[in-house]
PDB file of N, CA and C in Angstrom:
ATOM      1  N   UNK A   1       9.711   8.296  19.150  1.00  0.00           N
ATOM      2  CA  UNK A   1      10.371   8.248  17.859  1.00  0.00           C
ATOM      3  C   UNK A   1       9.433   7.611  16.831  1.00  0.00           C
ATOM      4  N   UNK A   2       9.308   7.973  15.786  1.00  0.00           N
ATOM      5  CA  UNK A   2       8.397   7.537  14.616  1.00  0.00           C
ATOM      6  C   UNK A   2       9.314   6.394  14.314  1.00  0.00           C
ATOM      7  N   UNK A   3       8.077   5.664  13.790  1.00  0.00           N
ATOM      8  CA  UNK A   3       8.508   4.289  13.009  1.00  0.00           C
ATOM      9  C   UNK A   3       9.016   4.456  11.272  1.00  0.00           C
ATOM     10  N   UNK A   4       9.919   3.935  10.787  1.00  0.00           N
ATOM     11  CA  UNK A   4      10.172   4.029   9.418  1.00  0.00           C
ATOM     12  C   UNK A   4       8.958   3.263   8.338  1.00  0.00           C
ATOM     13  N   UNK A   5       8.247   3.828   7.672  1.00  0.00           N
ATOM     14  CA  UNK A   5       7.411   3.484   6.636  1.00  0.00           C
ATOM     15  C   UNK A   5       8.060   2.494   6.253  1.00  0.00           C
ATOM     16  N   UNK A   6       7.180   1.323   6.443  1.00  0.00           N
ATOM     17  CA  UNK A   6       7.873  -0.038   5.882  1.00  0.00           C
ATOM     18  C   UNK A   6       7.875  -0.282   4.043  1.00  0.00           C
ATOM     19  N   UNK A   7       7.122   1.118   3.243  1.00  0.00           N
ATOM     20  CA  UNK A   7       7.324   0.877   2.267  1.00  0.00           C
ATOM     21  C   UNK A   7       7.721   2.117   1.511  1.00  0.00           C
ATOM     22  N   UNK A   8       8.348   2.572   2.113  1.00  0.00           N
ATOM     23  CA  UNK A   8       8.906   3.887   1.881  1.00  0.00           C
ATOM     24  C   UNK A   8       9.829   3.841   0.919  1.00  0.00           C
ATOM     25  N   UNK A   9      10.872   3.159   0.703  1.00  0.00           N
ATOM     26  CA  UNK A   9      11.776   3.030  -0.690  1.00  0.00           C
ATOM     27  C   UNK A   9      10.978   2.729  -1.512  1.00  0.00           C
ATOM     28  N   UNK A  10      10.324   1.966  -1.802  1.00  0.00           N
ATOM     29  CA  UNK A  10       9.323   1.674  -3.148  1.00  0.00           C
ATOM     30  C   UNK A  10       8.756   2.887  -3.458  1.00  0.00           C
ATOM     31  N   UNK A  11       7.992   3.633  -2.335  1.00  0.00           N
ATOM     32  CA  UNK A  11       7.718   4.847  -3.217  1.00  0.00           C
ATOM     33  C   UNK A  11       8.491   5.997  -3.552  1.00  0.00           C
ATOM     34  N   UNK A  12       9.909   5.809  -2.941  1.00  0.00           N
ATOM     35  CA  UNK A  12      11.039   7.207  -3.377  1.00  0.00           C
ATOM     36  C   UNK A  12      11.165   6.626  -4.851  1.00  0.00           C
ATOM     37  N   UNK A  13      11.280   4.947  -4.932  1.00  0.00           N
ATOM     38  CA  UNK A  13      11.826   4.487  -6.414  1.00  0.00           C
ATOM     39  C   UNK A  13      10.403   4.630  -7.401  1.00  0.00           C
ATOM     40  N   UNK A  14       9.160   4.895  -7.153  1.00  0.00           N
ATOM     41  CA  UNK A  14       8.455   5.587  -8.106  1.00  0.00           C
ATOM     42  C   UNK A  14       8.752   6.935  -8.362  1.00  0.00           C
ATOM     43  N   UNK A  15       8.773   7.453  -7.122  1.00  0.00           N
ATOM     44  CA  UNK A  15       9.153   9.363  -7.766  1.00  0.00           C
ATOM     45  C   UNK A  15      10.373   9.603  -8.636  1.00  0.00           C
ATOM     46  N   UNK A  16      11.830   8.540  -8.476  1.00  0.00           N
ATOM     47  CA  UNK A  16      12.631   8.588  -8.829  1.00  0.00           C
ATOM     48  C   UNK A  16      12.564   8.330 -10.894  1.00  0.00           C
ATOM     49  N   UNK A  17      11.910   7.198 -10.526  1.00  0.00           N
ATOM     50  CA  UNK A  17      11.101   6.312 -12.232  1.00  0.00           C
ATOM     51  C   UNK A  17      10.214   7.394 -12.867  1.00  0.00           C
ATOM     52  N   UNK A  18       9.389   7.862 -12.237  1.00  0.00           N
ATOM     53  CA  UNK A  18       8.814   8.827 -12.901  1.00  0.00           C
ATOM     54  C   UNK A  18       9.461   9.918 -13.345  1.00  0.00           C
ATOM     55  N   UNK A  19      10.412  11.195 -12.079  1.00  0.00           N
ATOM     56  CA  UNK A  19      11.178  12.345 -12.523  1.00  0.00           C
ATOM     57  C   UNK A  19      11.774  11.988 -14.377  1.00  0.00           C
ATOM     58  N   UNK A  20      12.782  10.762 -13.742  1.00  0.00           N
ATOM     59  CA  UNK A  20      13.570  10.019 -15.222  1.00  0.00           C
ATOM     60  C   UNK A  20      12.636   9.823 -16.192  1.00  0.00           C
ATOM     61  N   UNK A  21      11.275   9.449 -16.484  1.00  0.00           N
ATOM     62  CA  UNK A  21      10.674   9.370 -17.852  1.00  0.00           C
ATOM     63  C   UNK A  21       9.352  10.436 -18.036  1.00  0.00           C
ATOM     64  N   UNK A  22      10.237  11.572 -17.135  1.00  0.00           N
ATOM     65  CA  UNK A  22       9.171  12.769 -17.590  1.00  0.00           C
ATOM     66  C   UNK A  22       7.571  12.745 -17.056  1.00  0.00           C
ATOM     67  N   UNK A  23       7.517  11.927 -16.358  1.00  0.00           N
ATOM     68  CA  UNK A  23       6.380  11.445 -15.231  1.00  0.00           C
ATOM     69  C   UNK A  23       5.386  10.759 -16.511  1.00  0.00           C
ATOM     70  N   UNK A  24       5.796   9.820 -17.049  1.00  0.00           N
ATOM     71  CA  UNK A  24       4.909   9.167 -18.022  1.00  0.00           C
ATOM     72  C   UNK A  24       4.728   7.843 -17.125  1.00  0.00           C
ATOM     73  N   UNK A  25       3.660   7.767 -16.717  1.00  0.00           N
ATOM     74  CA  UNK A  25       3.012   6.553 -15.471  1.00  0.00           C
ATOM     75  C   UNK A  25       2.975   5.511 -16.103  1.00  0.00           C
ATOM     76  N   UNK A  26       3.091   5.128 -17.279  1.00  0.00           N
ATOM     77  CA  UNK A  26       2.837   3.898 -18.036  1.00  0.00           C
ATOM     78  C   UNK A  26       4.659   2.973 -18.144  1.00  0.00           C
ATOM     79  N   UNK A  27       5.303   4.544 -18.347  1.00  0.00           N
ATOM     80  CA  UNK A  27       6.540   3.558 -18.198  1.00  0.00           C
ATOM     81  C   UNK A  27       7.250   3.150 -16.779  1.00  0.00           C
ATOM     82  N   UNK A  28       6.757   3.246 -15.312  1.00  0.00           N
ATOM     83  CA  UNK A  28       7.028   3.050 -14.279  1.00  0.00           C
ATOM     84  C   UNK A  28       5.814   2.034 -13.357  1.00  0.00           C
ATOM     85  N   UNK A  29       5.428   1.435 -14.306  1.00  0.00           N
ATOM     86  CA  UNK A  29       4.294  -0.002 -13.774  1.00  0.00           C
ATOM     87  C   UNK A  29       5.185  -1.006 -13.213  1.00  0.00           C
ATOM     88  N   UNK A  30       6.465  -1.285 -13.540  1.00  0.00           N
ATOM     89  CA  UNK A  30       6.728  -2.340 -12.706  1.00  0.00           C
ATOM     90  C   UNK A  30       7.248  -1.865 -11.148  1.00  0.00           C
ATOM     91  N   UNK A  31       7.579  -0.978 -11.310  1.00  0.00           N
ATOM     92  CA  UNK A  31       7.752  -0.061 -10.021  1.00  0.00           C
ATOM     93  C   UNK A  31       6.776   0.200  -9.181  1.00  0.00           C
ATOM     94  N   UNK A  32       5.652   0.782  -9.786  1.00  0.00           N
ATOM     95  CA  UNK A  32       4.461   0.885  -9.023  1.00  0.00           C
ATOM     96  C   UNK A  32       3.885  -0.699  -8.408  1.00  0.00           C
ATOM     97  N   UNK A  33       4.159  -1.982  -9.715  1.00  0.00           N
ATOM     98  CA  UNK A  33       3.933  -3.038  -8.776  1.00  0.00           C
ATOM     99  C   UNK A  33       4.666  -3.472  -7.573  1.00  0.00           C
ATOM    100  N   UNK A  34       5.573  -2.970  -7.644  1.00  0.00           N
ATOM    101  CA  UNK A  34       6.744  -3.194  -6.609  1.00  0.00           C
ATOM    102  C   UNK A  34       5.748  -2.381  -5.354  1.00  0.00           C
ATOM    103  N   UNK A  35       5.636  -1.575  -5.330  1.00  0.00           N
ATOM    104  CA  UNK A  35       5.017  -0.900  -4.175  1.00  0.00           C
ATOM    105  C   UNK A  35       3.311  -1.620  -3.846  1.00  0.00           C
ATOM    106  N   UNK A  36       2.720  -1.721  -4.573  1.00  0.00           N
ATOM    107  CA  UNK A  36       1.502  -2.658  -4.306  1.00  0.00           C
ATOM    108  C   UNK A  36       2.106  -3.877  -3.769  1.00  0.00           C
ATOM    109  N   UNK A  37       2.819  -4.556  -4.049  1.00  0.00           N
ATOM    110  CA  UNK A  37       3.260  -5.850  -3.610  1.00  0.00           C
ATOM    111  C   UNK A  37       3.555  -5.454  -2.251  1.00  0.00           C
ATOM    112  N   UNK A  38       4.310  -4.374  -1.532  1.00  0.00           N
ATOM    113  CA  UNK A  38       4.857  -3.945  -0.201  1.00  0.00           C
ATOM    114  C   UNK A  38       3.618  -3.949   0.005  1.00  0.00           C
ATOM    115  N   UNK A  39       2.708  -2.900  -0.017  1.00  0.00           N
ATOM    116  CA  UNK A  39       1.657  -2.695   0.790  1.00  0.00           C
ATOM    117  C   UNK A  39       0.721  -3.938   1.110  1.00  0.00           C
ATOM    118  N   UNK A  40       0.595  -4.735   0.104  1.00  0.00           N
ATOM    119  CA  UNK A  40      -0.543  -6.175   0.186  1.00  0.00           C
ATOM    120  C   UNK A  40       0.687  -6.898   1.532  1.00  0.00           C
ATOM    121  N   UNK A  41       1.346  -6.970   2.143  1.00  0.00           N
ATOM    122  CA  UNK A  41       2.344  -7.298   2.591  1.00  0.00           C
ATOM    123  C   UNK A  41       1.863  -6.906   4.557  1.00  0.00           C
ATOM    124  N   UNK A  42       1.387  -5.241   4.033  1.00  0.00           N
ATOM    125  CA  UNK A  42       1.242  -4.699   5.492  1.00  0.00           C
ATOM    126  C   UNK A  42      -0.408  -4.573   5.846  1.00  0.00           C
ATOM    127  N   UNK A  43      -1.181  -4.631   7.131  1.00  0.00           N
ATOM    128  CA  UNK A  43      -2.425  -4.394   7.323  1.00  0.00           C
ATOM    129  C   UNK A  43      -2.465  -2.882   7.112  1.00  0.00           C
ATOM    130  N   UNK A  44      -3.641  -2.892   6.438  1.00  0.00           N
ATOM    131  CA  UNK A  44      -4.129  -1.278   6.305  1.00  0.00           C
ATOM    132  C   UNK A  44      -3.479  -0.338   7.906  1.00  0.00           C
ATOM    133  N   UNK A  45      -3.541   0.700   7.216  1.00  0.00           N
ATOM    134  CA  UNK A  45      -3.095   1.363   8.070  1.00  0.00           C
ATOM    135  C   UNK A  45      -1.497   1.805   8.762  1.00  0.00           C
ATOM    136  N   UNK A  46      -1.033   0.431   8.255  1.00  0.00           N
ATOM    137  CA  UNK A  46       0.691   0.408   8.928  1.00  0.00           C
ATOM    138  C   UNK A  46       1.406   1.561   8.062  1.00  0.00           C
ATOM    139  N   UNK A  47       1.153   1.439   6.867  1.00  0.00           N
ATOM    140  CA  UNK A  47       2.101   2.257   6.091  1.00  0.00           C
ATOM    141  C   UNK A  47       1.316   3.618   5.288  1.00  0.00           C
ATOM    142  N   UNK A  48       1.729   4.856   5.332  1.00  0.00           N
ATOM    143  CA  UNK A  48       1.298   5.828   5.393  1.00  0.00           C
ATOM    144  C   UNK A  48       0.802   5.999   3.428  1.00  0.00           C
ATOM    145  N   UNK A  49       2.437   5.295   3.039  1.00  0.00           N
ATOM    146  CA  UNK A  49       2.701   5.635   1.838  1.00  0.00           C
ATOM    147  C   UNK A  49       1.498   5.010   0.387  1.00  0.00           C
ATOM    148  N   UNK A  50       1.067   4.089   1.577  1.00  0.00           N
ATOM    149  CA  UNK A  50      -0.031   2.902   0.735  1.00  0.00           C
ATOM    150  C   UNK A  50      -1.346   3.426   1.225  1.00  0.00           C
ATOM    151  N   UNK A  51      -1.363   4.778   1.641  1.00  0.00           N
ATOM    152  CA  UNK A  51      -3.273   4.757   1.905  1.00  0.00           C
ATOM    153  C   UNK A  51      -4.076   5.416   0.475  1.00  0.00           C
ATOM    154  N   UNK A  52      -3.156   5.673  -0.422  1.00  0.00           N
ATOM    155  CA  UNK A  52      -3.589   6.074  -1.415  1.00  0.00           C
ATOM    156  C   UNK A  52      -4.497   4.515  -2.737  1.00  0.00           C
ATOM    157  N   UNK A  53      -3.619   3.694  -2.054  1.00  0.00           N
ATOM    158  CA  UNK A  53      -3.809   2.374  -2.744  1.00  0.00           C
ATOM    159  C   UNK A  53      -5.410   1.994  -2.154  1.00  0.00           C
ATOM    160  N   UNK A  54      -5.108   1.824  -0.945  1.00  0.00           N
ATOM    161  CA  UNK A  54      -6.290   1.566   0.345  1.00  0.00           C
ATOM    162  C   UNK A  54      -7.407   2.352   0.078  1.00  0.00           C
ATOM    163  N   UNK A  55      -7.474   3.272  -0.214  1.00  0.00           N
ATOM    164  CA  UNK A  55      -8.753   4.263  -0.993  1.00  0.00           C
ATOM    165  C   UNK A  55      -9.149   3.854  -2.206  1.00  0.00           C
ATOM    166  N   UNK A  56      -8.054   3.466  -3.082  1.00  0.00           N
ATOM    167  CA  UNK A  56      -8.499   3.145  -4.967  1.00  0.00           C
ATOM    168  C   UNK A  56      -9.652   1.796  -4.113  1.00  0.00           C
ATOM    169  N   UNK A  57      -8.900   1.053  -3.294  1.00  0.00           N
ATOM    170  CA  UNK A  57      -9.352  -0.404  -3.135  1.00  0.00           C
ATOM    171  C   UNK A  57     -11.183   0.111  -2.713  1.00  0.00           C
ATOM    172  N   UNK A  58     -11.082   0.723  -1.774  1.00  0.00           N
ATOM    173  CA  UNK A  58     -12.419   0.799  -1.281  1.00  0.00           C
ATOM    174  C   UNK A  58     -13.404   1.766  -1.862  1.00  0.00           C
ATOM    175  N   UNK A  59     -12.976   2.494  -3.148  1.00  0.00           N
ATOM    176  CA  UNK A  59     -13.401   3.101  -4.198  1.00  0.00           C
ATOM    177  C   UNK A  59     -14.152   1.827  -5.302  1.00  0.00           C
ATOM    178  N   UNK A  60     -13.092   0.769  -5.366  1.00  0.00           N
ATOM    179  CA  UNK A  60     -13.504   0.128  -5.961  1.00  0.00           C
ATOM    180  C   UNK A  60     -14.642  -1.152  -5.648  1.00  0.00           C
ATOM    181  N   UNK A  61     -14.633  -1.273  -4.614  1.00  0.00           N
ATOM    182  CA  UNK A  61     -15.905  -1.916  -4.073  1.00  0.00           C
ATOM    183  C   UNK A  61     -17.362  -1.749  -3.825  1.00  0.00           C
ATOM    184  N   UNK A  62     -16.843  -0.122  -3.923  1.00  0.00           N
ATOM    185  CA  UNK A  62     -18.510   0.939  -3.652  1.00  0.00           C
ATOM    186  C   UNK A  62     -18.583   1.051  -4.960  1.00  0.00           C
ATOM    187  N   UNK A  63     -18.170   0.690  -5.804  1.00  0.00           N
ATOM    188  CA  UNK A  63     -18.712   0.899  -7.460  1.00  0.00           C
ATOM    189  C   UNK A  63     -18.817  -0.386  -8.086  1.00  0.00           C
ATOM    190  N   UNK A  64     -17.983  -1.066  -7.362  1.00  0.00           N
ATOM    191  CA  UNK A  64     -18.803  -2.914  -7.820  1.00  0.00           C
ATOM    192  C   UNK A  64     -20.355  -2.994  -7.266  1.00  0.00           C
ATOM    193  N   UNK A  65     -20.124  -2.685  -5.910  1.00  0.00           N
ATOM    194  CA  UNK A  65     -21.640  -2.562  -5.264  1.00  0.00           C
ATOM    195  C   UNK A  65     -22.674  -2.000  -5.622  1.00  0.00           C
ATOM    196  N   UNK A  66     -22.551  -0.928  -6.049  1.00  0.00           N
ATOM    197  CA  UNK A  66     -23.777   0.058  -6.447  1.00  0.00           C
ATOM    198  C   UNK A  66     -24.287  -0.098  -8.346  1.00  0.00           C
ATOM    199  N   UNK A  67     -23.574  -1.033  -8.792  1.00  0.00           N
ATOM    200  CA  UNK A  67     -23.104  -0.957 -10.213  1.00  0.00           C
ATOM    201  C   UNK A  67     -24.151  -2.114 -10.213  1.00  0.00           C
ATOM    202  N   UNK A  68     -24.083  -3.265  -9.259  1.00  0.00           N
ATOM    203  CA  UNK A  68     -25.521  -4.374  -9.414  1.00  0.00           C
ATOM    204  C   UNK A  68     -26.903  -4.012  -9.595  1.00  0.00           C
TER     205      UNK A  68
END
C-alpha cells in the first residue's frame, strides 16, 4: 500500500488558490509558503509533491557556485 504524501493538502490548497485567482502566482504566496514550510519539515525525498522545490534548491547552489 502506498504511503499518503505527507504534504499533499498544501499542494491541492495551491491548485485550489490558484484555479480561484485565475492562476495569478503572486496572489497564492502565502499558500505556496505553507507548502515550503511542509516540505523543510520532511528529508528530501519523503514527499513526492516537494521535489519540485528540491530541484529550485539545488539549481540554486550550482549558480551560487559557478557565479564566484
Amino acid at each position: 500500500m502506498l504511503q499518503k504524501d505527507p504534504c499533499q493538502k498544501e499542494a491541492c490548497e495551491i491548485q485550489k488558490c490558484l484555479q480561484a485567482n485565475n492562476y495569478r502566482e503572486f496572489k497564492c504566496q502565502a499558500v505556496i509558503q505553507e507548502l515550503r514550510k511542509c516540505c523543510a519539515r520532511y528529508p528530501k525525498g519523503r514527499s513526492v509533491v516537494c521535489s519540485g522545490f528540491e530541484k529550485e534548491e539545488v539549481e540554486k547552489l550550482t549558480l551560487k557556485s559557478t557565479s564566484k
